[in-house]
C-alpha atoms as a PDB file:
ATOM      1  CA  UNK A   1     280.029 214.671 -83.353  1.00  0.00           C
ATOM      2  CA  UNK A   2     279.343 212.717 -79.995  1.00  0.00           C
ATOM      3  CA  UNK A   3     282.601 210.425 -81.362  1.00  0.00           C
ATOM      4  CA  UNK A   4     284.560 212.819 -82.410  1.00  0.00           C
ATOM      5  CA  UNK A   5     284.108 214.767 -78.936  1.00  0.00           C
ATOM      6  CA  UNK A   6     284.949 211.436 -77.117  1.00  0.00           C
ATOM      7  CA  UNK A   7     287.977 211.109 -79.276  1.00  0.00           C
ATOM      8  CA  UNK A   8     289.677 214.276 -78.417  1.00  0.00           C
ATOM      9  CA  UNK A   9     291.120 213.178 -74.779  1.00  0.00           C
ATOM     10  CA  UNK A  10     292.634 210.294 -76.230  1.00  0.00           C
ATOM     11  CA  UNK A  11     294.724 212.147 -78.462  1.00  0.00           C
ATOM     12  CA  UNK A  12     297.507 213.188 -75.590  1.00  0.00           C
ATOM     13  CA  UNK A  13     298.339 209.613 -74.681  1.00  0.00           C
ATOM     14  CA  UNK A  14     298.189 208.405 -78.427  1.00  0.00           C
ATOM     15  CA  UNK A  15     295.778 206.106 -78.414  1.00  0.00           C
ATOM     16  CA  UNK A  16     292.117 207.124 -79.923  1.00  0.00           C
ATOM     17  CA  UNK A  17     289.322 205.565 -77.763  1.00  0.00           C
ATOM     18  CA  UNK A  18     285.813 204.996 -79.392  1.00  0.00           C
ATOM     19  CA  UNK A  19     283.132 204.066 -76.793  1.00  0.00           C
ATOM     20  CA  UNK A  20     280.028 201.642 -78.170  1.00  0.00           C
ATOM     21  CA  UNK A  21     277.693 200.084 -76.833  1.00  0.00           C
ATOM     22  CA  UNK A  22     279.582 196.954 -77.312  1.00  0.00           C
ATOM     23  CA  UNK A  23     282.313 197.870 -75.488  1.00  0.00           C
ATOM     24  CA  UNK A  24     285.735 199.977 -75.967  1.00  0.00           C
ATOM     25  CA  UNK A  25     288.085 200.190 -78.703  1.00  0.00           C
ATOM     26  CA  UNK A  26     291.199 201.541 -78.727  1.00  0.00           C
ATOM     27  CA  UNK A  27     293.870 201.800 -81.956  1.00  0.00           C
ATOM     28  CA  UNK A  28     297.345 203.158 -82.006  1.00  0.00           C
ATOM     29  CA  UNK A  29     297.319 206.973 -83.906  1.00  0.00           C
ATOM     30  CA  UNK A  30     299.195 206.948 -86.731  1.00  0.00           C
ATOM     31  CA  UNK A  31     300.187 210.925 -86.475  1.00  0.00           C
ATOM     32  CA  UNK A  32     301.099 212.492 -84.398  1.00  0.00           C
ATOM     33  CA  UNK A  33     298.702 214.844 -82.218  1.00  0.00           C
ATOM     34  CA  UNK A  34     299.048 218.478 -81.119  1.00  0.00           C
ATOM     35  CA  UNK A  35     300.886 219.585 -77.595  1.00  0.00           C
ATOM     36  CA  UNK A  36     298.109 219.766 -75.358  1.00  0.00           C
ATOM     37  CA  UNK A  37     298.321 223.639 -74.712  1.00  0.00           C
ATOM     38  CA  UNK A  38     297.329 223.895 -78.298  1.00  0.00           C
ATOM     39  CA  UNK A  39     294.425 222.010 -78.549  1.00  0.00           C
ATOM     40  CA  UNK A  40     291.118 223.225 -78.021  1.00  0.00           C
ATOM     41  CA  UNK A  41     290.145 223.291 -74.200  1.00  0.00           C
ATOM     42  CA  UNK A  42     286.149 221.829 -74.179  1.00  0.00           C
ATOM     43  CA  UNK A  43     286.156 222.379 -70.424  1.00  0.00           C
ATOM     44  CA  UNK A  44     283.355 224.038 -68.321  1.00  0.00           C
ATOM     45  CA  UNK A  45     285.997 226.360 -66.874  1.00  0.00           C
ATOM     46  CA  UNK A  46     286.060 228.591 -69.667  1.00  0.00           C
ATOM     47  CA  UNK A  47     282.235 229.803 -70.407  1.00  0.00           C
ATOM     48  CA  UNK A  48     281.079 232.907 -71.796  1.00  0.00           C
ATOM     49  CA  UNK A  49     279.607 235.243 -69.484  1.00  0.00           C
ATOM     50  CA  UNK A  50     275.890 236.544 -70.714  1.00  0.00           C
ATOM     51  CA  UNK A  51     275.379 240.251 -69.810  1.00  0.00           C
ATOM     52  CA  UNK A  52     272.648 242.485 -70.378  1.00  0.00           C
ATOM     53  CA  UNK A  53     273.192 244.765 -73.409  1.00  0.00           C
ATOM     54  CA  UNK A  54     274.557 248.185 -72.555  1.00  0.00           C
ATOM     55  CA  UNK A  55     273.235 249.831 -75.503  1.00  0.00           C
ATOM     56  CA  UNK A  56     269.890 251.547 -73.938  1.00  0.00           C
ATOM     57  CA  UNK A  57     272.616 253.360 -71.135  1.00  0.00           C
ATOM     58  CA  UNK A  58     275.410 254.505 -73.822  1.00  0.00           C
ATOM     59  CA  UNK A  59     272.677 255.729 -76.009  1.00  0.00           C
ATOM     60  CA  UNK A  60     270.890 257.814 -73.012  1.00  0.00           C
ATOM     61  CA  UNK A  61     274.666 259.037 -72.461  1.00  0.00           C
ATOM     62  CA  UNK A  62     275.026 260.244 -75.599  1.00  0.00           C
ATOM     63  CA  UNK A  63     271.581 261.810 -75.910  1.00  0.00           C
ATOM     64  CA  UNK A  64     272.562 263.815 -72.692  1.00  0.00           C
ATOM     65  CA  UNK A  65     275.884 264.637 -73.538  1.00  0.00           C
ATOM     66  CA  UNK A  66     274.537 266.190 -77.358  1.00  0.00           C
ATOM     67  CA  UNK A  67     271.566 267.890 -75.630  1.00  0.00           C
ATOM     68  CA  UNK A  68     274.042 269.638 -73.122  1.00  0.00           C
ATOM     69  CA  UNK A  69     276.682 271.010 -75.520  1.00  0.00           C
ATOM     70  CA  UNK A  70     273.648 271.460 -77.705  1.00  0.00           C
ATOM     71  CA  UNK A  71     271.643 273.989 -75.499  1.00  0.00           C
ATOM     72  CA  UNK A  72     272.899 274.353 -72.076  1.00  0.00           C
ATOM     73  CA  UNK A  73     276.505 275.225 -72.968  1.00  0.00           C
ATOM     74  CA  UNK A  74     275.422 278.245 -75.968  1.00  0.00           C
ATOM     75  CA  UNK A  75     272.766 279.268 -73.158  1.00  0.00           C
ATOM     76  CA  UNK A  76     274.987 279.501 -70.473  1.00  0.00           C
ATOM     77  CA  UNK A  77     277.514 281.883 -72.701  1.00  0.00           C
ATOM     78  CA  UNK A  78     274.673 283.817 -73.728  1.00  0.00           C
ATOM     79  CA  UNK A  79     273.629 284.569 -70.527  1.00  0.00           C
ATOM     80  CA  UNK A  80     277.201 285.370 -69.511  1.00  0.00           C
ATOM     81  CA  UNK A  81     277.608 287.836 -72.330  1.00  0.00           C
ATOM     82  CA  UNK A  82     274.623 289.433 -71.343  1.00  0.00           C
ATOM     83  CA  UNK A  83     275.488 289.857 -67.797  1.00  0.00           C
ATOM     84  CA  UNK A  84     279.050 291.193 -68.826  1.00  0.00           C
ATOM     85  CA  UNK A  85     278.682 293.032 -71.380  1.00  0.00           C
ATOM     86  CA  UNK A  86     274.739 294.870 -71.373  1.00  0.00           C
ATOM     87  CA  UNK A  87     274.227 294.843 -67.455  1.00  0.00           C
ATOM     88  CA  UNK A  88     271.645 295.642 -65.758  1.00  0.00           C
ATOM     89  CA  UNK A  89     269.080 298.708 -66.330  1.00  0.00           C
ATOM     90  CA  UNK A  90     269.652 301.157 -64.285  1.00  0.00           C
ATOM     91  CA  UNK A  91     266.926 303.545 -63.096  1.00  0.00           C
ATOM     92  CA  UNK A  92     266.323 307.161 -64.113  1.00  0.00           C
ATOM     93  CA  UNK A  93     263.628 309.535 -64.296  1.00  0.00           C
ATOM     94  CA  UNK A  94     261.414 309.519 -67.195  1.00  0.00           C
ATOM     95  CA  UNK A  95     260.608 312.952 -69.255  1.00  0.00           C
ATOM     96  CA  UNK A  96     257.261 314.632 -69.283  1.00  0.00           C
ATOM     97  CA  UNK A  97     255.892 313.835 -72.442  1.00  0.00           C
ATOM     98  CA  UNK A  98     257.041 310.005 -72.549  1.00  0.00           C
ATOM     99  CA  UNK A  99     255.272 306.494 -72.055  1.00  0.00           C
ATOM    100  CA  UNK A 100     257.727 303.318 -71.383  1.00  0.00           C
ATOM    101  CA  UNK A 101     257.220 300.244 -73.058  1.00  0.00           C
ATOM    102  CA  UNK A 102     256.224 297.383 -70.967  1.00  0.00           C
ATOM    103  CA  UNK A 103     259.728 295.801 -71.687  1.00  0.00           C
ATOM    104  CA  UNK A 104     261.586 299.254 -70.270  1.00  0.00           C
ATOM    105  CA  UNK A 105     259.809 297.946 -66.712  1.00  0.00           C
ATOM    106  CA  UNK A 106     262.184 294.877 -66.423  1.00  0.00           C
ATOM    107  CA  UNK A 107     265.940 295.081 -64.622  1.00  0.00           C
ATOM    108  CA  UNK A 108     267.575 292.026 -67.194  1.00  0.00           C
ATOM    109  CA  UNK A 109     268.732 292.047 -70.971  1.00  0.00           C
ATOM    110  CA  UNK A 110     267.324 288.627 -70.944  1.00  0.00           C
ATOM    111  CA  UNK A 111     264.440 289.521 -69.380  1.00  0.00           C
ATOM    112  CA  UNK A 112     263.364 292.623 -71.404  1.00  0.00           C
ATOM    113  CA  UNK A 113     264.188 290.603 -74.441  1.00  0.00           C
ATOM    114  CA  UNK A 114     261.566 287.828 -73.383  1.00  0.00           C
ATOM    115  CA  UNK A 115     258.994 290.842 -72.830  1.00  0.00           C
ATOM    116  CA  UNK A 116     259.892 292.205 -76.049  1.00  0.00           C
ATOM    117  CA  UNK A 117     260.040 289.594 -78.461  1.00  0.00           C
ATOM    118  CA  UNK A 118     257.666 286.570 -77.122  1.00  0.00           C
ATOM    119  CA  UNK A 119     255.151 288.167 -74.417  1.00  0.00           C
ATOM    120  CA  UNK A 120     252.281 289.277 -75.241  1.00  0.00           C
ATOM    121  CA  UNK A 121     251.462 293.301 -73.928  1.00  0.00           C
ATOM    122  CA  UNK A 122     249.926 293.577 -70.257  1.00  0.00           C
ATOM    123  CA  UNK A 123     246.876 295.864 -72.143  1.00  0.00           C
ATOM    124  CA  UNK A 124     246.586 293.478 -75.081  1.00  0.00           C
ATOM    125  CA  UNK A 125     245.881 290.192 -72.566  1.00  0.00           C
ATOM    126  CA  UNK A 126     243.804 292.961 -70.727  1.00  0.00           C
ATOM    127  CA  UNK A 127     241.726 293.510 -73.364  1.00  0.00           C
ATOM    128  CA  UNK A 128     241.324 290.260 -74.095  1.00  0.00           C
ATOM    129  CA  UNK A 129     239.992 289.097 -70.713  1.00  0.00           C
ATOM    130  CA  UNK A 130     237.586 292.071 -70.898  1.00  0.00           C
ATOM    131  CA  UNK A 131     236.244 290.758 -74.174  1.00  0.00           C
ATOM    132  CA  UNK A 132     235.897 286.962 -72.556  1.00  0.00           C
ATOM    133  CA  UNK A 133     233.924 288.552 -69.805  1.00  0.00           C
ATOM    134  CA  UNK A 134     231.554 290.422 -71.877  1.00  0.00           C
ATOM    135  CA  UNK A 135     230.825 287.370 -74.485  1.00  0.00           C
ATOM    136  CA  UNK A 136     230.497 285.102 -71.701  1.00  0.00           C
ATOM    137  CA  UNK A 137     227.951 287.590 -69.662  1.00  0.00           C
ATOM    138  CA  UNK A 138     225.843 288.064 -73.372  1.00  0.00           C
ATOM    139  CA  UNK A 139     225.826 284.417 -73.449  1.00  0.00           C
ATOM    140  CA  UNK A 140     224.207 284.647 -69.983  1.00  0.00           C
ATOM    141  CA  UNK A 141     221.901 287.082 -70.520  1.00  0.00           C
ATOM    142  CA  UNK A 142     220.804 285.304 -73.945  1.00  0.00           C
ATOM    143  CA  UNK A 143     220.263 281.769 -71.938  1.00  0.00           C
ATOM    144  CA  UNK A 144     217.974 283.854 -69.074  1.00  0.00           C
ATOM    145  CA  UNK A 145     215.818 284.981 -71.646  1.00  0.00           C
ATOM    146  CA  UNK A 146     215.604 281.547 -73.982  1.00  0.00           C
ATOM    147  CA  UNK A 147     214.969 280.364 -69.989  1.00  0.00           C
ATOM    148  CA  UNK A 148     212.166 282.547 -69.531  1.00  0.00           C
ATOM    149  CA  UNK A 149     210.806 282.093 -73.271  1.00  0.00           C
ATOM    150  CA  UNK A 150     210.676 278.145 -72.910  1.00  0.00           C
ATOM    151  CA  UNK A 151     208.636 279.033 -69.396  1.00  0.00           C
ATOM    152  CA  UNK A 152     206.264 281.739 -70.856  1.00  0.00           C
ATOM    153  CA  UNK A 153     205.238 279.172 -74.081  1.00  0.00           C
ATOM    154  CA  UNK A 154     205.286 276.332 -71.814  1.00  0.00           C
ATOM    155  CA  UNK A 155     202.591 278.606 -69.498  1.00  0.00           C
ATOM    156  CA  UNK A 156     200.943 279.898 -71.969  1.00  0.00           C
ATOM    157  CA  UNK A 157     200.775 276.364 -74.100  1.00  0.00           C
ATOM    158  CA  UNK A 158     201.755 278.544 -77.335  1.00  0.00           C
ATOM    159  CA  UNK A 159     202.947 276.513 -80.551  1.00  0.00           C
ATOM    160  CA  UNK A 160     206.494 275.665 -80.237  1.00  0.00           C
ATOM    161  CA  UNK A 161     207.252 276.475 -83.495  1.00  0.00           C
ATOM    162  CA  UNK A 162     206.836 280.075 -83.469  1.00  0.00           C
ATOM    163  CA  UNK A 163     210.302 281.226 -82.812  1.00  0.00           C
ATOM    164  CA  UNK A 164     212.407 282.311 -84.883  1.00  0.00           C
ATOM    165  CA  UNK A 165     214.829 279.879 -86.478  1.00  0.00           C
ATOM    166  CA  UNK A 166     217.980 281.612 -88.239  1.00  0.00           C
ATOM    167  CA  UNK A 167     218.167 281.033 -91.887  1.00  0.00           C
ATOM    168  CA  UNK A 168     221.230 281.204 -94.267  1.00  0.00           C
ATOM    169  CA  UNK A 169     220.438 284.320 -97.069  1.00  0.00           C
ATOM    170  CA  UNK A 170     222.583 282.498 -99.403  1.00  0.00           C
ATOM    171  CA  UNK A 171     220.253 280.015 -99.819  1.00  0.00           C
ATOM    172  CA  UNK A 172     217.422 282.123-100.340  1.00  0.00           C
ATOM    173  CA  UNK A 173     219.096 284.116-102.731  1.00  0.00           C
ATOM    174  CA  UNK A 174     220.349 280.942-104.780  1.00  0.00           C
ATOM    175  CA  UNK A 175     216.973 279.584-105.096  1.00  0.00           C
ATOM    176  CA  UNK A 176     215.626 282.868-106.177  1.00  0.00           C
ATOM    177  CA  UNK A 177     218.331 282.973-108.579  1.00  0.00           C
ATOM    178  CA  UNK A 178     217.314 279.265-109.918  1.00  0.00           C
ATOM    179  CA  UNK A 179     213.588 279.643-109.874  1.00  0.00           C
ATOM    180  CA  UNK A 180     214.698 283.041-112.344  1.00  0.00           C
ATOM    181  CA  UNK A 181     216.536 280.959-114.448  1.00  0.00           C
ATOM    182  CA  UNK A 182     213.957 277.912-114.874  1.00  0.00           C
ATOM    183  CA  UNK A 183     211.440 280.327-115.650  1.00  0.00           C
ATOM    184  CA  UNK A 184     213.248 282.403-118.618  1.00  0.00           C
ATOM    185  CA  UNK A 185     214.092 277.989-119.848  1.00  0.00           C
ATOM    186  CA  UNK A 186     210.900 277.569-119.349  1.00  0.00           C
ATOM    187  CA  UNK A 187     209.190 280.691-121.313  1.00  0.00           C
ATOM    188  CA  UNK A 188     206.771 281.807-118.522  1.00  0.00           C
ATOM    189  CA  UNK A 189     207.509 284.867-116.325  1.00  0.00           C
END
């Protein structure tokens, strides 16, 4: 390869130049060679440029471009349609023997829709925080008295294994049930 890149700028003038060690030899061309313009350029003029990939940023692009026409754009002509179209509530007075929903409270379509559909009730989280607080203050009261259990046996240098230890009835009732069987095997009742 090293010759036959040597040889190539000797092919204008016609005459093909080999360098060796030895020296230089040069020989008429027989055919002959290409115009110039034509031949392949091995010049440092005429590199190719290295650039970062622009993959990552056109596929970021498109991700923003599909999420926008995917959700913002149906979104924003919901909420246009709503506005035109339903309005707002308007207030009025309610009749005697009536009770609004929470969702009748809100001014919005959107709004009362959200209230309506995915909140939960104001009472219903109510009641829930009310049942929190009263499990949490049984759990407190039940700790004071293990508290003042541990200190009365630990006073009173009583046998630690006098409480009461919960026991599954299943159990009990299974063995029962086996011990029944193995004696009606066994022929003794």
């Amino acid at each position: 390869m090293v010759v036959m890149s040597l040889m190539r700028p000797a092919l204008g003038q016609g005459l093909r130049t080999i360098s060796l060690r030895c020296g230089i030899v040069a020989c008429r061309v027989q055919q002959k060679s290409p115009p110039l313009s034509l031949a392949r350029q091995m010049g440092s003029h005429n590199r190719m440029q290295v650039v970062p990939s622009r993959f990552e940023w056109e596929r970021w692009k498109n991700d923003v471009h599909f999420y926008v026409f995917l959700g913002l754009v149906p979104m924003g002509l919901l909420i246009t349609y709503c506005n035109l179209f339903i309005g707002q509530a308007e207030l009025a007075d309610i009749p005697e023997d009536y009770e609004p929903m929470p969702w009748e409270y809100h001014k919005g379509p959107i709004q009362r829709f959200f209230v309506k559909y995915i909140y939960e009730y104001p009472e219903k989280q109510y009641e829930r925080t009310l049942h929190l607080l009263w499990e949490e203050g049984e759990k407190r009261k039940m700790r004071i008295l293990d508290k003042k259990v541990r200190a009365l046996m630990h006073d009173r240098q009583d046998y630690k294994g006098w409480y009461y230890t919960p026991v599954d009835k299943a159990r009990i009732d299974y063995a029962k049930k086996a011990q029944e069987e193995w004696d009606e095997v066994k022929g003794t009742s």
